[in-house]
C-alpha atoms as a PDB file:
ATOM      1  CA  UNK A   1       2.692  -5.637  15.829  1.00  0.00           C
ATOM      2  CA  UNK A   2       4.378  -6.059  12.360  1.00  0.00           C
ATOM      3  CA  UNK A   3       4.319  -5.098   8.895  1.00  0.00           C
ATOM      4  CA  UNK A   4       6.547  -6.114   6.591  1.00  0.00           C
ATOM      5  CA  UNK A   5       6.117  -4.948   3.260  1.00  0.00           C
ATOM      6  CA  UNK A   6       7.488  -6.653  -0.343  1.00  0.00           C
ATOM      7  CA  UNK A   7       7.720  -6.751  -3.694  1.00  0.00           C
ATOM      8  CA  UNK A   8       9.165  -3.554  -4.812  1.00  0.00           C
ATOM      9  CA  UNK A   9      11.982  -3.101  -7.397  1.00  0.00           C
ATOM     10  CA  UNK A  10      12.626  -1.167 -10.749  1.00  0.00           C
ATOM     11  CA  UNK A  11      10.320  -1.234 -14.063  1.00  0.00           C
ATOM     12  CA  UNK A  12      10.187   0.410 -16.832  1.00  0.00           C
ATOM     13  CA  UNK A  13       6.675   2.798 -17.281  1.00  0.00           C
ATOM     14  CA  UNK A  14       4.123   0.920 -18.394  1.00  0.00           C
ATOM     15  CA  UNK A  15       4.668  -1.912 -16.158  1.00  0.00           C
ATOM     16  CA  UNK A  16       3.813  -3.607 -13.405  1.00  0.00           C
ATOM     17  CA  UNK A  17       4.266  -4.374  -9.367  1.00  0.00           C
ATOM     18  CA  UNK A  18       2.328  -6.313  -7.212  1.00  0.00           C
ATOM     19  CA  UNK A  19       3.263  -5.010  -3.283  1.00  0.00           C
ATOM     20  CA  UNK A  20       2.851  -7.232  -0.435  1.00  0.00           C
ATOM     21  CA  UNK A  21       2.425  -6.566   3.199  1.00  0.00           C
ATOM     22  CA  UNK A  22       2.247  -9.384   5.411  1.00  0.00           C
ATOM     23  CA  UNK A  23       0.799  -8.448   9.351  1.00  0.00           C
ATOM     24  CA  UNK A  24       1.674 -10.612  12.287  1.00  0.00           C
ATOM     25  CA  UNK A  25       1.836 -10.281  16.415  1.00  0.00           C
ATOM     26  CA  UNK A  26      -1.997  -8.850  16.446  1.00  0.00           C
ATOM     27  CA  UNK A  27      -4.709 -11.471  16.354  1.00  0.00           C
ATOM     28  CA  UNK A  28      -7.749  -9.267  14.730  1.00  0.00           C
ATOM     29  CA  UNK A  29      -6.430  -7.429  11.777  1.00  0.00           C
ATOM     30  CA  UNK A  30      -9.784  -8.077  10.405  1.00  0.00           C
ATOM     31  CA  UNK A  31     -11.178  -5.124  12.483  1.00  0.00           C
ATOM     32  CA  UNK A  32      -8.755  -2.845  10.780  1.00  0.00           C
ATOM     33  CA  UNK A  33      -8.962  -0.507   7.688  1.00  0.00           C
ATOM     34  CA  UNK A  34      -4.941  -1.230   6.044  1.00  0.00           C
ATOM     35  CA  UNK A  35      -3.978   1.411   3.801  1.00  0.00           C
ATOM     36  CA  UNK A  36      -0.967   1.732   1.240  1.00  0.00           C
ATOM     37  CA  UNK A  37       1.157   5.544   1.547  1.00  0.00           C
ATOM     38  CA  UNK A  38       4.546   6.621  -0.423  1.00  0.00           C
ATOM     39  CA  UNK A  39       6.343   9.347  -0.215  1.00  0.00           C
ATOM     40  CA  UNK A  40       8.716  10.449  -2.704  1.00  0.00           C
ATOM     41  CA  UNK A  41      11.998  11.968  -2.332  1.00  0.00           C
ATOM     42  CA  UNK A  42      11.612  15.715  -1.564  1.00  0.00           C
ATOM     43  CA  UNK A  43       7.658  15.727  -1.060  1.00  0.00           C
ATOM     44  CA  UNK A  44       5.081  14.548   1.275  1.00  0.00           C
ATOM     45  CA  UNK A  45       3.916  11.726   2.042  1.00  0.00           C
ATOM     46  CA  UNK A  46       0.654  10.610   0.756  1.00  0.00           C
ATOM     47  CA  UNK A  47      -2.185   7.863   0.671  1.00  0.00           C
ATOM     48  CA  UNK A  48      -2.096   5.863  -2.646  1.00  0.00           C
ATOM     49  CA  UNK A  49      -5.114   3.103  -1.432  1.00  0.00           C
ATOM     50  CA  UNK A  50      -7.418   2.457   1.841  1.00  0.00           C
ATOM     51  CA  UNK A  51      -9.013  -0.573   2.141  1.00  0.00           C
ATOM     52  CA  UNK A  52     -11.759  -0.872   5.095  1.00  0.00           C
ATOM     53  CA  UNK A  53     -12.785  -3.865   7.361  1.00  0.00           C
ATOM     54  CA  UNK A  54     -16.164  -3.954   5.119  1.00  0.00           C
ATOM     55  CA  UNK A  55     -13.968  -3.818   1.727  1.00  0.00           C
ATOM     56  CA  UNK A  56     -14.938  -0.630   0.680  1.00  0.00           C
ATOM     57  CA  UNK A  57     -12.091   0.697  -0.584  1.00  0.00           C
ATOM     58  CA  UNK A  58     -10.583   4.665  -1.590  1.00  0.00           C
ATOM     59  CA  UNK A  59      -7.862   5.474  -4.314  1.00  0.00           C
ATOM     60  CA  UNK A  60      -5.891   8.706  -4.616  1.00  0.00           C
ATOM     61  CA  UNK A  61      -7.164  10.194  -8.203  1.00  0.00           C
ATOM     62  CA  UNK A  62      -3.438  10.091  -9.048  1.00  0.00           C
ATOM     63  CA  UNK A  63      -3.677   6.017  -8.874  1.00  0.00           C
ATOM     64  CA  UNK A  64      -7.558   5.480  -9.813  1.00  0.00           C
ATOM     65  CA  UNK A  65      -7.848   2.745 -12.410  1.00  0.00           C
ATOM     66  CA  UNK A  66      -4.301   1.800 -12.691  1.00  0.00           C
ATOM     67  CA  UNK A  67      -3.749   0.373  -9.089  1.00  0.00           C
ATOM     68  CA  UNK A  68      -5.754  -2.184  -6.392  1.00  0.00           C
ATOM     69  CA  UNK A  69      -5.769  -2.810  -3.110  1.00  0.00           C
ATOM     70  CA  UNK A  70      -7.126  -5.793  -1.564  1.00  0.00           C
ATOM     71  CA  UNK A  71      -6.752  -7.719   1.642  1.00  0.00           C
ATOM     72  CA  UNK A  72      -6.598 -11.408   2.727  1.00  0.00           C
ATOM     73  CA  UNK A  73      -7.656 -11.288   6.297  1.00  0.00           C
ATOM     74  CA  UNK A  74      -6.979 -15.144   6.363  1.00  0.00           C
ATOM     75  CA  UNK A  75      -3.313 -14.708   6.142  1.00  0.00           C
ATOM     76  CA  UNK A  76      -3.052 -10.933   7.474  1.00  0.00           C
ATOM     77  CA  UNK A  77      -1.766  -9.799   4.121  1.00  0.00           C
ATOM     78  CA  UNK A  78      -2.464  -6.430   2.067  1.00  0.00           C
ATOM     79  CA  UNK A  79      -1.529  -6.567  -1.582  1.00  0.00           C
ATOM     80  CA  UNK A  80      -1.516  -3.397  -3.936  1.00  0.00           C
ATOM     81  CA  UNK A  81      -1.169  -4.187  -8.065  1.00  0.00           C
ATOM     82  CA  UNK A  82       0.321  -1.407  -9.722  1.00  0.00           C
ATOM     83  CA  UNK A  83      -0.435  -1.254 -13.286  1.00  0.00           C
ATOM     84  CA  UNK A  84       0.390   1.367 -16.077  1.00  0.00           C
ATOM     85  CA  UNK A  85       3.229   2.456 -13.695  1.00  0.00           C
ATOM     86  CA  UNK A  86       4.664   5.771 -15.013  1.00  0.00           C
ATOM     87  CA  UNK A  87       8.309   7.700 -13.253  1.00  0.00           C
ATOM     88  CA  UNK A  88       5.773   9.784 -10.599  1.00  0.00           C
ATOM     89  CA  UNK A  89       4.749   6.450  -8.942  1.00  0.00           C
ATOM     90  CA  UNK A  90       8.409   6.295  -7.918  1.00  0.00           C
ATOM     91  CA  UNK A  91       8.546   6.620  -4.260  1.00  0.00           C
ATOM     92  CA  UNK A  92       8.901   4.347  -0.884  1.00  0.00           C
ATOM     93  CA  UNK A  93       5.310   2.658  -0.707  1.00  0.00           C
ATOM     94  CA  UNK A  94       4.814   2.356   2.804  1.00  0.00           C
ATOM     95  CA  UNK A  95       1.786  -0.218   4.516  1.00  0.00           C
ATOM     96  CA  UNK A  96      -0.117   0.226   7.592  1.00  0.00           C
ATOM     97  CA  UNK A  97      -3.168  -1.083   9.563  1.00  0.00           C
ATOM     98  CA  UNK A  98      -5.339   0.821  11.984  1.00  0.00           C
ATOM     99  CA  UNK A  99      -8.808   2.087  13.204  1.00  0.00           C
ATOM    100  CA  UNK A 100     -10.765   4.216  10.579  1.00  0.00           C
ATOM    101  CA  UNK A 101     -10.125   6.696  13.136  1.00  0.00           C
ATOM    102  CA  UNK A 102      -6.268   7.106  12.470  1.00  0.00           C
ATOM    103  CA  UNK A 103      -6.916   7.033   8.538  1.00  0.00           C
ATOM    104  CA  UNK A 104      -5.826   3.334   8.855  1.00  0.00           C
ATOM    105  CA  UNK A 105      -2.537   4.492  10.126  1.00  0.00           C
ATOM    106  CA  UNK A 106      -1.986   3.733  13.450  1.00  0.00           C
ATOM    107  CA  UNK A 107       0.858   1.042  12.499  1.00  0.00           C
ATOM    108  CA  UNK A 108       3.179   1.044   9.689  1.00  0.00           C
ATOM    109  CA  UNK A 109       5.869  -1.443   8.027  1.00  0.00           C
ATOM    110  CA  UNK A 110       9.600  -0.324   6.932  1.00  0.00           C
ATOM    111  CA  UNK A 111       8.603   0.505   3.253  1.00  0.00           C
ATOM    112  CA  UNK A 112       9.365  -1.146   0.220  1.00  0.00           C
ATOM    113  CA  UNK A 113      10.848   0.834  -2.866  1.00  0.00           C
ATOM    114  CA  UNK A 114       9.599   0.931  -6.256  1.00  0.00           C
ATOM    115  CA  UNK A 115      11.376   3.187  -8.484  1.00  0.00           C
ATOM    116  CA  UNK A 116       9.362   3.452 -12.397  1.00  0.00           C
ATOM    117  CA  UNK A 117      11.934   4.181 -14.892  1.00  0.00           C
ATOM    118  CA  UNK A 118      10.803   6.030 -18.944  1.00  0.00           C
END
């Protein structure tokens, strides 16, 4: 099983990133929640976006309204848009896929960085 996640980089608050997590070597991904975490230099790591098998999906307050998760099950791939980024969204964003029953975390990528500049 693999996650590889993408589209990370620098931007100035205010902007935008669009995250990318592409799964391969499992053949029912569809039967997973995914989620997005990060975790910031010096603090703990957290869950930004959860996105379940049904497409119901949960948002950490700090992120509601100004990013989206969504899934293509077709291709295996998670996306998160980040809009209105501000400097506390910097942090590695980390993707994983999993049963509900590990909080969608029972496999997770490398990380991606995304560091928001003011």
């Amino acid at each position: 099983v693999q996650l590889v996640e993408s589209g990370g980089g620098s931007v100035q608050a205010g902007g935008s990133l669009r995250l990318s997590c592409a799964a391969s070597g499992y053949a029912a991904y569809s039967v997973y929640c995914r989620a997005w975490f990060r975790q910031a230099t010096g603090k703990e790591r957290e869950v930004v976006a959860r996105i379940y098998s049904d497409g119901r999906t949960h948002y950490a307050d700090s992120v509601q309204g100004r990013f989206a998760v969504s899934r293509v099950d077709a291709n295996n791939t998670l996306y998160l848009q980040m809009d209105h980024l501000k400097p506390e969204d910097t942090a590695m964003y980390f993707c994983t896929a999993g049963p509900e029953v590990s909080g969608c975390s029972g496999y997770w990528g490398q990380g991606t960085q995304v560091t928001v500049s003011s």
